[in-house]
PDB file of N, CA and C in Angstrom:
ATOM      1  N   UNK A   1     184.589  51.755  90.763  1.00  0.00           N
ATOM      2  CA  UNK A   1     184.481  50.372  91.163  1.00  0.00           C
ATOM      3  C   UNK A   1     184.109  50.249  92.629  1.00  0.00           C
ATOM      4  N   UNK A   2     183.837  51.109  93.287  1.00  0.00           N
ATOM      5  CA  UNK A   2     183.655  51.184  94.177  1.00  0.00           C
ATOM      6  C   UNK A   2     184.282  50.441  95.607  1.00  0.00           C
ATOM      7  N   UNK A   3     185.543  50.712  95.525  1.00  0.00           N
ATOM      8  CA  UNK A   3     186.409  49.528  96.064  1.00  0.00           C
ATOM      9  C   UNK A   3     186.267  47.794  96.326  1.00  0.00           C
ATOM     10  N   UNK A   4     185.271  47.537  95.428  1.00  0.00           N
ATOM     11  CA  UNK A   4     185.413  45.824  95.461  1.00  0.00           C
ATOM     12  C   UNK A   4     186.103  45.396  94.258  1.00  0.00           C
ATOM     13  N   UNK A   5     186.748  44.534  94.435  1.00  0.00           N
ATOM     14  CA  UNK A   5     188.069  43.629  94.244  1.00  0.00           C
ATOM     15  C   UNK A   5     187.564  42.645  93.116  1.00  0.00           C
ATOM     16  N   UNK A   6     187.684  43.751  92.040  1.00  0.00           N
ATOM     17  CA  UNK A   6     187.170  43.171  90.505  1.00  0.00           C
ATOM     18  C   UNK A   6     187.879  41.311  90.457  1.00  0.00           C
ATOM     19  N   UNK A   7     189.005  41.118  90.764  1.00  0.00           N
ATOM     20  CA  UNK A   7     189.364  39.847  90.366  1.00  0.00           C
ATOM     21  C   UNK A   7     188.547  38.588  91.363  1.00  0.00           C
ATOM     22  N   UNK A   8     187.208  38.925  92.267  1.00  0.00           N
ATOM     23  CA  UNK A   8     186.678  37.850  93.116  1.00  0.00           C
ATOM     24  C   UNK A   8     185.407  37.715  92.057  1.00  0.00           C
ATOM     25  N   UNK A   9     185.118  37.510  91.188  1.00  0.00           N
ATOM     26  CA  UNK A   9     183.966  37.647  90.408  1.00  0.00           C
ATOM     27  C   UNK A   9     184.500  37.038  88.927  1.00  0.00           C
ATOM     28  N   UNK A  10     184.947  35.836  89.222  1.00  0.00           N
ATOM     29  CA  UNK A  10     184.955  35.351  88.186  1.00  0.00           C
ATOM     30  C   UNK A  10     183.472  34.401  87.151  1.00  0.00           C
ATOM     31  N   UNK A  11     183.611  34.010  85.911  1.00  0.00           N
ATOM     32  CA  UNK A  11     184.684  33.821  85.021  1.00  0.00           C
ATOM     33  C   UNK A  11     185.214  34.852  84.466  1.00  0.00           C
ATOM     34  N   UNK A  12     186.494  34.664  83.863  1.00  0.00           N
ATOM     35  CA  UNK A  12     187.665  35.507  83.473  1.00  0.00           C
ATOM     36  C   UNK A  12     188.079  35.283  81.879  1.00  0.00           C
ATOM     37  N   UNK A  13     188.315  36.521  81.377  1.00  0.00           N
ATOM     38  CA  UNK A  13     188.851  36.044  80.003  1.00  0.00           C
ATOM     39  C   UNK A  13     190.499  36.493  79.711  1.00  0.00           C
ATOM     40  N   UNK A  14     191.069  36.004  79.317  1.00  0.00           N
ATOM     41  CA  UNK A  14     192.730  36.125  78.873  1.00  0.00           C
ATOM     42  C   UNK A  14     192.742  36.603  77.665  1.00  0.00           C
ATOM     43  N   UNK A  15     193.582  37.617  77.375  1.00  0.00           N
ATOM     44  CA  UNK A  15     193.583  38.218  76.095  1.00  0.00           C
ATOM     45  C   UNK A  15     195.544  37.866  75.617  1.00  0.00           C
ATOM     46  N   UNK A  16     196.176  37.975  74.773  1.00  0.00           N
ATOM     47  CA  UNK A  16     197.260  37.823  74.344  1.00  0.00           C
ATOM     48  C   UNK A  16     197.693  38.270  73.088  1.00  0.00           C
ATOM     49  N   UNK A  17     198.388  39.112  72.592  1.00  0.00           N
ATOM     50  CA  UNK A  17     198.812  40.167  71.894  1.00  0.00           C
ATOM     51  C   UNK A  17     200.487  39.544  71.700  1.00  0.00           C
ATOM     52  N   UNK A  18     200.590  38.928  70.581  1.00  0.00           N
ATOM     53  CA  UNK A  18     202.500  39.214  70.517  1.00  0.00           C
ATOM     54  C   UNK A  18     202.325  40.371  69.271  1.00  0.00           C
ATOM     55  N   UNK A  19     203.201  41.264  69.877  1.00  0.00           N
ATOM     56  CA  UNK A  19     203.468  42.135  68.827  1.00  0.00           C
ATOM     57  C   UNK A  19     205.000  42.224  68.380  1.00  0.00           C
ATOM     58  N   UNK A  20     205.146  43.206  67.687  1.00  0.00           N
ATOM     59  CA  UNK A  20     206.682  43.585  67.452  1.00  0.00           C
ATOM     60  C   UNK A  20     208.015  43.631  68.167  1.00  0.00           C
ATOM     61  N   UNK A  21     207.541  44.316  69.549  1.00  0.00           N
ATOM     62  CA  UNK A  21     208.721  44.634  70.133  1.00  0.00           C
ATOM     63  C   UNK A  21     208.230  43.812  71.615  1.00  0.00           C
ATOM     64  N   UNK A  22     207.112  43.067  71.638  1.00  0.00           N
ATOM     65  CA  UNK A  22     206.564  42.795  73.032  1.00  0.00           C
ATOM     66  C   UNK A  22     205.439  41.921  72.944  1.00  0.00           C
ATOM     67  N   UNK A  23     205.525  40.708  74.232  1.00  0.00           N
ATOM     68  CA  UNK A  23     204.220  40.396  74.268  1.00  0.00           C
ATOM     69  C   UNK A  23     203.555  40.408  75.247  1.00  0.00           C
ATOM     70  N   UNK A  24     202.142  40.879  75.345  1.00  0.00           N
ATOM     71  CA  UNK A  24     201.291  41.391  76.414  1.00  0.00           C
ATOM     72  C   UNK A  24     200.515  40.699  76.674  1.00  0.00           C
ATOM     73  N   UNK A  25     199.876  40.213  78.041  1.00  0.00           N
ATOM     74  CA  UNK A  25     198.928  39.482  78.387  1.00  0.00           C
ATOM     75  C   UNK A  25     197.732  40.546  79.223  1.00  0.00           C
ATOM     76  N   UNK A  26     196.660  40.216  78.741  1.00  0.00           N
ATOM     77  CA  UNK A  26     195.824  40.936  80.316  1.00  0.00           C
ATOM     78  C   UNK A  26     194.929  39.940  80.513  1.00  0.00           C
ATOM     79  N   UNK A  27     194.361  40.102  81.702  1.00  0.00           N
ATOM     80  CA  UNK A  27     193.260  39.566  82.304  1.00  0.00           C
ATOM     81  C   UNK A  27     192.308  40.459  82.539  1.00  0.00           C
ATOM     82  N   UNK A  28     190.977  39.903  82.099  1.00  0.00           N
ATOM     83  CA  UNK A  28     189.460  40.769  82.098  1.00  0.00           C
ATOM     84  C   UNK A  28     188.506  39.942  82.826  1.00  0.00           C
ATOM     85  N   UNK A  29     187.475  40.433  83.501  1.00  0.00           N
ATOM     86  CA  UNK A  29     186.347  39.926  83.827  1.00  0.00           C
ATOM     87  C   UNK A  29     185.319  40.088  82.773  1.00  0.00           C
ATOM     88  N   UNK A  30     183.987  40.008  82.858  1.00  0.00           N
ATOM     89  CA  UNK A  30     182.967  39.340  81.606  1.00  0.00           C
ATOM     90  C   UNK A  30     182.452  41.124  81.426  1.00  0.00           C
ATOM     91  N   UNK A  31     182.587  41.700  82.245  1.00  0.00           N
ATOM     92  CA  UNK A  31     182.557  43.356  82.360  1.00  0.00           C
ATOM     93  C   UNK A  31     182.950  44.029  81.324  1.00  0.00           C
ATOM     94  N   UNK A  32     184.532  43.653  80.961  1.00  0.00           N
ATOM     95  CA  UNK A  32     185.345  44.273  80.294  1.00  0.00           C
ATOM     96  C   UNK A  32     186.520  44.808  81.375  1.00  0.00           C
ATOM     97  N   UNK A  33     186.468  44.700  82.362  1.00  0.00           N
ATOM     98  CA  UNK A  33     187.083  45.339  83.371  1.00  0.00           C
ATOM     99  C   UNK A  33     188.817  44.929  83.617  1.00  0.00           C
ATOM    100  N   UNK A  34     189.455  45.351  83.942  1.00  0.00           N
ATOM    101  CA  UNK A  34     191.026  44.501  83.854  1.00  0.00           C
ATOM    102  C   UNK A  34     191.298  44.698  84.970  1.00  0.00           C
ATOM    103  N   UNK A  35     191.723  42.963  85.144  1.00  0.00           N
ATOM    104  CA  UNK A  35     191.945  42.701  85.984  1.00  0.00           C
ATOM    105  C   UNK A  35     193.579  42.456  86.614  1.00  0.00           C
ATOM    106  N   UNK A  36     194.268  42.062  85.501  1.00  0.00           N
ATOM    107  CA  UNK A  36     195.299  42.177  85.867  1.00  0.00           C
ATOM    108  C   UNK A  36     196.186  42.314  84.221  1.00  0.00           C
ATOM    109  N   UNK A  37     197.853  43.058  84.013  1.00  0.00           N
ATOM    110  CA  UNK A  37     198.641  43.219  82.450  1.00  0.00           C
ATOM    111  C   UNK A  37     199.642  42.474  82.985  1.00  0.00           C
ATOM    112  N   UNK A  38     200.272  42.259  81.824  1.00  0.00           N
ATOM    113  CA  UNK A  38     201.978  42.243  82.206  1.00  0.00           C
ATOM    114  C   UNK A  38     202.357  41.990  80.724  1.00  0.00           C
ATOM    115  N   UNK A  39     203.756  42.472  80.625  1.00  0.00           N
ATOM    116  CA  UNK A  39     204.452  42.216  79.045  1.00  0.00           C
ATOM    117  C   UNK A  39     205.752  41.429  78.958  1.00  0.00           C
ATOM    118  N   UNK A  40     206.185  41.515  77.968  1.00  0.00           N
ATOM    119  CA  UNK A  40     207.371  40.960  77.941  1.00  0.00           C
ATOM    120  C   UNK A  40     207.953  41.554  76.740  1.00  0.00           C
ATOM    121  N   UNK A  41     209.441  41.924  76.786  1.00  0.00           N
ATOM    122  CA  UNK A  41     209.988  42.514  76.216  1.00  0.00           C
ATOM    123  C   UNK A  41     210.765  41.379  75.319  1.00  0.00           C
ATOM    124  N   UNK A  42     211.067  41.841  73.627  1.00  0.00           N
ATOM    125  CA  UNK A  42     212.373  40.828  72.975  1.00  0.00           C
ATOM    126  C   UNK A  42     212.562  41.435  71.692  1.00  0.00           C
ATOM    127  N   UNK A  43     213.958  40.922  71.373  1.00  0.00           N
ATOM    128  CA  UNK A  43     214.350  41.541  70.561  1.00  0.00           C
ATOM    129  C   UNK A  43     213.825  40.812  69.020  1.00  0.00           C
ATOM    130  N   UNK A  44     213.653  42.479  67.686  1.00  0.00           N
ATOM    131  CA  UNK A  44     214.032  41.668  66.642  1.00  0.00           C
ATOM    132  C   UNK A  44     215.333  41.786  65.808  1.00  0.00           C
ATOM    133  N   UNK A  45     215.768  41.264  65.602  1.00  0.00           N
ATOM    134  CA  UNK A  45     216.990  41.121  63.784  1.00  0.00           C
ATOM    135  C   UNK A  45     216.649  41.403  63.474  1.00  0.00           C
ATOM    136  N   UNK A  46     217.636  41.940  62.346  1.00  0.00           N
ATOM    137  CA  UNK A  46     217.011  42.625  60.528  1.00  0.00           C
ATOM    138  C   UNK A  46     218.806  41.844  60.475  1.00  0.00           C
ATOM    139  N   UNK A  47     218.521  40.678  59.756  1.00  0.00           N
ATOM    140  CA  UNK A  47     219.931  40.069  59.021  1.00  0.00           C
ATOM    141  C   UNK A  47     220.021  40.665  57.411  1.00  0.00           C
ATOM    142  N   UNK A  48     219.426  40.838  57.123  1.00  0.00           N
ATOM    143  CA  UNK A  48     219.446  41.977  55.796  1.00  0.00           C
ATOM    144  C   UNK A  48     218.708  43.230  55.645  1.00  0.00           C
ATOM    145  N   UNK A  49     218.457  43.637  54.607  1.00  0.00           N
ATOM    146  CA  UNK A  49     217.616  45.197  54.310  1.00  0.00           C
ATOM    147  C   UNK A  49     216.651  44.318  54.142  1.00  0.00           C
ATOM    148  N   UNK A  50     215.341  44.849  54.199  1.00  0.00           N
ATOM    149  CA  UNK A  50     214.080  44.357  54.645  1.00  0.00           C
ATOM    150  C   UNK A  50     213.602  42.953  55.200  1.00  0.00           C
ATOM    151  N   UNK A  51     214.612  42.231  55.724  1.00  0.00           N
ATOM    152  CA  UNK A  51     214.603  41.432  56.557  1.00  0.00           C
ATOM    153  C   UNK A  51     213.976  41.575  58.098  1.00  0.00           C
ATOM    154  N   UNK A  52     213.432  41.053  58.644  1.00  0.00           N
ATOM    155  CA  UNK A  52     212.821  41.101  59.907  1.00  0.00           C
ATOM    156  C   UNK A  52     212.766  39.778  60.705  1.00  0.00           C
ATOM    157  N   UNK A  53     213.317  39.371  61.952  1.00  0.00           N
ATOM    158  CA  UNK A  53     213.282  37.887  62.292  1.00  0.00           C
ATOM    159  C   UNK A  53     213.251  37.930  63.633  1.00  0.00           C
ATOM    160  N   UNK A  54     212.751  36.950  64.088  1.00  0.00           N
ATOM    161  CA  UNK A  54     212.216  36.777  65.940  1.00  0.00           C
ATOM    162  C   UNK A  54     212.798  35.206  66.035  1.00  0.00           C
ATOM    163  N   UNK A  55     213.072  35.624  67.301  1.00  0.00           N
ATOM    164  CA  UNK A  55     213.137  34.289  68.125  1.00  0.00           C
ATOM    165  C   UNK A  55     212.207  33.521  68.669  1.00  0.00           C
ATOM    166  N   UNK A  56     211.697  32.334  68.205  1.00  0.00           N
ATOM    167  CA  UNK A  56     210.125  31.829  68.619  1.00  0.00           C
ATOM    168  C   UNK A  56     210.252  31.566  69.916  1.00  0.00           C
ATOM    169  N   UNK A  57     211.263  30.980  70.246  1.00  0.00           N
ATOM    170  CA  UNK A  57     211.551  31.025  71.688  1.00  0.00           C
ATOM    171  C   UNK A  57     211.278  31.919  72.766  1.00  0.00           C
ATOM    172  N   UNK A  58     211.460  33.303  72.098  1.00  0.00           N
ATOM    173  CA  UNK A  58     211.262  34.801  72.526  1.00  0.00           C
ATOM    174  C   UNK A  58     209.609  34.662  72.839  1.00  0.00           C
ATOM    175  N   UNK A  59     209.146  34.147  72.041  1.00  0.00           N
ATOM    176  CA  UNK A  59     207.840  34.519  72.487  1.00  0.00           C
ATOM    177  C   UNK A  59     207.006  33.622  73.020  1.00  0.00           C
ATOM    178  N   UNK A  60     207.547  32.009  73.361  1.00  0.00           N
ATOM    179  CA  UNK A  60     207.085  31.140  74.313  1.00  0.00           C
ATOM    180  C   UNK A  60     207.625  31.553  75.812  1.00  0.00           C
ATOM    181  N   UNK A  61     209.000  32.317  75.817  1.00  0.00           N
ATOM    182  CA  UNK A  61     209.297  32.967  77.140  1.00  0.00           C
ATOM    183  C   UNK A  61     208.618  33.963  77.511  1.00  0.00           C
ATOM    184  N   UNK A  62     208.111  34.576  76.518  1.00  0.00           N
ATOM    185  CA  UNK A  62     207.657  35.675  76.971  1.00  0.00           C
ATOM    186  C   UNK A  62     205.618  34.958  77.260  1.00  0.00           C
ATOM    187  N   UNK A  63     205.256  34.386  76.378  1.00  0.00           N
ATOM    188  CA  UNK A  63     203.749  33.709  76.590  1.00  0.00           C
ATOM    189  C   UNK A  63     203.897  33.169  78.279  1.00  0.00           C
ATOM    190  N   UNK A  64     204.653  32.270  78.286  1.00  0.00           N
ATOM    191  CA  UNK A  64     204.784  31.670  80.222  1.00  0.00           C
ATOM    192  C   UNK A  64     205.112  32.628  81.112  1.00  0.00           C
ATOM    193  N   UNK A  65     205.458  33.622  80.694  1.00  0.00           N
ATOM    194  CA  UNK A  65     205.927  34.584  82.127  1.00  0.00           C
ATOM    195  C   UNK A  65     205.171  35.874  82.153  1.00  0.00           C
ATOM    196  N   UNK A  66     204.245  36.052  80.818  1.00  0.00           N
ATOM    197  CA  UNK A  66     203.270  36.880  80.994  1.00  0.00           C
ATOM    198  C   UNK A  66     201.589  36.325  81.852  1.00  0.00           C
ATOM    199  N   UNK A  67     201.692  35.130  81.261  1.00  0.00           N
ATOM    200  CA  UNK A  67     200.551  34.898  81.729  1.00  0.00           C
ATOM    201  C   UNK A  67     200.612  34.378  83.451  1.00  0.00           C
ATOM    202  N   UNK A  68     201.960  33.223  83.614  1.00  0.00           N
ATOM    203  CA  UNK A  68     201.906  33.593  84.981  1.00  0.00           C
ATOM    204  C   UNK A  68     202.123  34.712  86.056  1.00  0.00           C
ATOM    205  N   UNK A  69     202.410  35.279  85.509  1.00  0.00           N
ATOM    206  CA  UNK A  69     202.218  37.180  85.899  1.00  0.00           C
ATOM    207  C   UNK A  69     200.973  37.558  86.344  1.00  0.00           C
ATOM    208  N   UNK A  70     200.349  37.299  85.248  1.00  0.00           N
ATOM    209  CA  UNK A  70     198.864  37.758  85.266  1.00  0.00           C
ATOM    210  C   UNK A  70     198.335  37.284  86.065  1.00  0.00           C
ATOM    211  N   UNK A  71     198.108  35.691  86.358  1.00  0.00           N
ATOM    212  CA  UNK A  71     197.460  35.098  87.399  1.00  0.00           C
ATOM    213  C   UNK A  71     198.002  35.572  88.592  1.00  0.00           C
ATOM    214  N   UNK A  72     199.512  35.384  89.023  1.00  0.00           N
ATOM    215  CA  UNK A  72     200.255  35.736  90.284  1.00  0.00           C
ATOM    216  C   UNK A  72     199.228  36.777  90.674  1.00  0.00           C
ATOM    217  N   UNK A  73     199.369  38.375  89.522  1.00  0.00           N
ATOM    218  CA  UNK A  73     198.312  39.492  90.187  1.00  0.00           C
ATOM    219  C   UNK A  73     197.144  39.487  90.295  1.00  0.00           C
ATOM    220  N   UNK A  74     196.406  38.725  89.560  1.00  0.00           N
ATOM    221  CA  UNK A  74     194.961  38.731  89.424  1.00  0.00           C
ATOM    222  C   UNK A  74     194.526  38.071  90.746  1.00  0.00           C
ATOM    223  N   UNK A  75     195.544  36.967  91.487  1.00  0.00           N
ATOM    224  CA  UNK A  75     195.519  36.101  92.228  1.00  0.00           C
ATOM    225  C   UNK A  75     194.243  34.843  92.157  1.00  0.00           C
ATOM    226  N   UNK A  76     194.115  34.404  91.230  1.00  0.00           N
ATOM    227  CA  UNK A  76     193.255  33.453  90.596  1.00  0.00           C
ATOM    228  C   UNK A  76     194.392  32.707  90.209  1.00  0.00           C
ATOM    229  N   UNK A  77     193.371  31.206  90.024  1.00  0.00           N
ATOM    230  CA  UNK A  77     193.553  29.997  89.381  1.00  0.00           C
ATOM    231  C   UNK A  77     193.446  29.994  87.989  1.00  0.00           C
ATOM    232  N   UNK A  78     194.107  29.527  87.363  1.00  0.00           N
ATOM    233  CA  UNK A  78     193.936  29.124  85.832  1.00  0.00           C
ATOM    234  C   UNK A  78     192.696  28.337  85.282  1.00  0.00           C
ATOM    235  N   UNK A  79     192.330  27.674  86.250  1.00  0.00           N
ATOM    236  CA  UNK A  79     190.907  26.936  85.862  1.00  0.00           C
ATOM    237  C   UNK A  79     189.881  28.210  85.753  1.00  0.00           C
ATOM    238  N   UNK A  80     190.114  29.348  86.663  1.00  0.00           N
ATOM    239  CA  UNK A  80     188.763  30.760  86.474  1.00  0.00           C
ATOM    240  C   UNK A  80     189.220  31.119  85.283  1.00  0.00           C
ATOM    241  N   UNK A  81     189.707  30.734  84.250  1.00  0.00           N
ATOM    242  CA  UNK A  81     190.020  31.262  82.770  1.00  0.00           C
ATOM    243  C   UNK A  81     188.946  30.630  82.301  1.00  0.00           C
ATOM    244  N   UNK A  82     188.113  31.093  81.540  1.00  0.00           N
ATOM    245  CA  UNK A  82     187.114  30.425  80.992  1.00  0.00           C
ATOM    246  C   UNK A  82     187.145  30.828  79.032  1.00  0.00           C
ATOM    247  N   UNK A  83     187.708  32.008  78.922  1.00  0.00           N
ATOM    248  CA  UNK A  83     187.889  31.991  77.725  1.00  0.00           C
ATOM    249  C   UNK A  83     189.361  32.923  77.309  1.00  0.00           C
ATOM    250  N   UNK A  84     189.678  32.563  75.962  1.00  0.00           N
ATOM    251  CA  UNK A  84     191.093  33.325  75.218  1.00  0.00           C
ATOM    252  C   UNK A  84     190.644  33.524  74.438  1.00  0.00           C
ATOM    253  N   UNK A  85     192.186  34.744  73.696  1.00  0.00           N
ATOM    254  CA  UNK A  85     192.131  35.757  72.527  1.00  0.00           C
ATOM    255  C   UNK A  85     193.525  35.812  72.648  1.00  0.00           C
ATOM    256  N   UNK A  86     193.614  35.223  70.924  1.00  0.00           N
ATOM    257  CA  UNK A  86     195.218  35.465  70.908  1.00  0.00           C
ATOM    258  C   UNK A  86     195.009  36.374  69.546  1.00  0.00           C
ATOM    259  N   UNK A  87     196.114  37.229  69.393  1.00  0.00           N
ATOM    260  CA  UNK A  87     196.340  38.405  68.290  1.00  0.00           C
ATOM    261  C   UNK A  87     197.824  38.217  68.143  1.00  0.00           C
ATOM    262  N   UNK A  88     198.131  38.458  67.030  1.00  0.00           N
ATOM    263  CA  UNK A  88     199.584  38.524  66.284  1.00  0.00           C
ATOM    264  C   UNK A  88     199.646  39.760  65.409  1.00  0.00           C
ATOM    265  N   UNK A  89     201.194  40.044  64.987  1.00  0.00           N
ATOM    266  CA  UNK A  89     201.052  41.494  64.213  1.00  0.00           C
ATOM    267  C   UNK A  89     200.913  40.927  62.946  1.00  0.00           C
ATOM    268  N   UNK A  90     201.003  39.714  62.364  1.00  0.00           N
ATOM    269  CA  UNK A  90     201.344  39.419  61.188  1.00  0.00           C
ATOM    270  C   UNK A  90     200.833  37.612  60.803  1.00  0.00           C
ATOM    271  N   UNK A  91     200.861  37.774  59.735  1.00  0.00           N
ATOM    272  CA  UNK A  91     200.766  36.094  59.767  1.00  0.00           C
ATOM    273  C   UNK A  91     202.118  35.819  59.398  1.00  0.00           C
ATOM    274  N   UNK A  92     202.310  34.793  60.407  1.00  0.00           N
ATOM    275  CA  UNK A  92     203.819  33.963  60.872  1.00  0.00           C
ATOM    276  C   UNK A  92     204.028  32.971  60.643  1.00  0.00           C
ATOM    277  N   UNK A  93     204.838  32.110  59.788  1.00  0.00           N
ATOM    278  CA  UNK A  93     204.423  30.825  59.521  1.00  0.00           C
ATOM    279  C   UNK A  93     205.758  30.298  60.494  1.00  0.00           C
ATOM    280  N   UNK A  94     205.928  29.119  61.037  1.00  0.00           N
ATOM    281  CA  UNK A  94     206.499  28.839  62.285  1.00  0.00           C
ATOM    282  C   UNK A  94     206.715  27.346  61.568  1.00  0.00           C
ATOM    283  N   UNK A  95     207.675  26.775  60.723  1.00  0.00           N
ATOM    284  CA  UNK A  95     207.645  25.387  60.501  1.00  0.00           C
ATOM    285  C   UNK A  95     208.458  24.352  61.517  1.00  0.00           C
ATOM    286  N   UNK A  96     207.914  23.391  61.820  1.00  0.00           N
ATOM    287  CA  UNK A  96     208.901  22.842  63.150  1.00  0.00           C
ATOM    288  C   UNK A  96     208.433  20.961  62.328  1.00  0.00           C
ATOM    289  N   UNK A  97     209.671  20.638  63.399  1.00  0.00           N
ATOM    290  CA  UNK A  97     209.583  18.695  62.923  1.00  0.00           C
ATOM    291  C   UNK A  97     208.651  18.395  64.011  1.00  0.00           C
ATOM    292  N   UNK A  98     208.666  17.031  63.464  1.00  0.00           N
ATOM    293  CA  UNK A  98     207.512  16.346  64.251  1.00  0.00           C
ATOM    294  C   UNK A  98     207.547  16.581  65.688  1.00  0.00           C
ATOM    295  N   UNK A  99     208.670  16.819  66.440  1.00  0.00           N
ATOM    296  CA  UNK A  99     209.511  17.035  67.838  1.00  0.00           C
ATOM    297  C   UNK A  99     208.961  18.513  67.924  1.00  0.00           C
ATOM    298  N   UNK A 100     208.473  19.304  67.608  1.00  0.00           N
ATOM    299  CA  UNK A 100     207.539  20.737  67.750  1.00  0.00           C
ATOM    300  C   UNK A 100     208.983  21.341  67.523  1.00  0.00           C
ATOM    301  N   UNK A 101     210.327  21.082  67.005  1.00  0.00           N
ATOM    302  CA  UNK A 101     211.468  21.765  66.926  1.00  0.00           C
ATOM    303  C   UNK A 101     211.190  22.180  65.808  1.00  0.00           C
TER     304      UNK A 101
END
């Protein structure tokens, strides 16, 4: 890279990964280049034998504190986001009331 400072060359793309045990954010330039990671750690349950269960909460704490992570290091604005990619391990169905509860 020749010591210039991949994150002054925006637009920027956000990638987002919740997986199993973690959710990961990175930041890329149009390169492919990374610009800035960060994760977040949470737990799952098993309330029975093949049971498996998350806290959705777990992973809106973990979505806000990865991505402001990312920016903090990338040291960019959220407006230089120009595009996302979100990935999940599974399809999740998430039912909530009208109140997003």
């Amino acid at each position: 890279m020749g010591g210039k400072n991949i994150a002054t060359n925006p637009p920027f793309i956000i990638g987002i990964d919740c997986g199993t045990e973690s959710l990961r954010t990175g930041i890329f330039n149009l390169n492919g280049e990374i610009v800035a990671t960060s994760a977040y750690s949470y737990k799952t349950y098993f309330p029975k034998p093949g049971w498996a269960e998350q806290r959705p909460e777990d992973w809106w704490d973990g979505l806000r504190y990865t991505v402001q992570e990312c920016l903090k290091k990338a040291k960019i604005e959220i407006k230089e986001i120009k595009g996302i990619c979100i990935d999940g391990t599974s399809s999740t169905v998430l039912p909530v009331d009208i109140k997003g509860i």
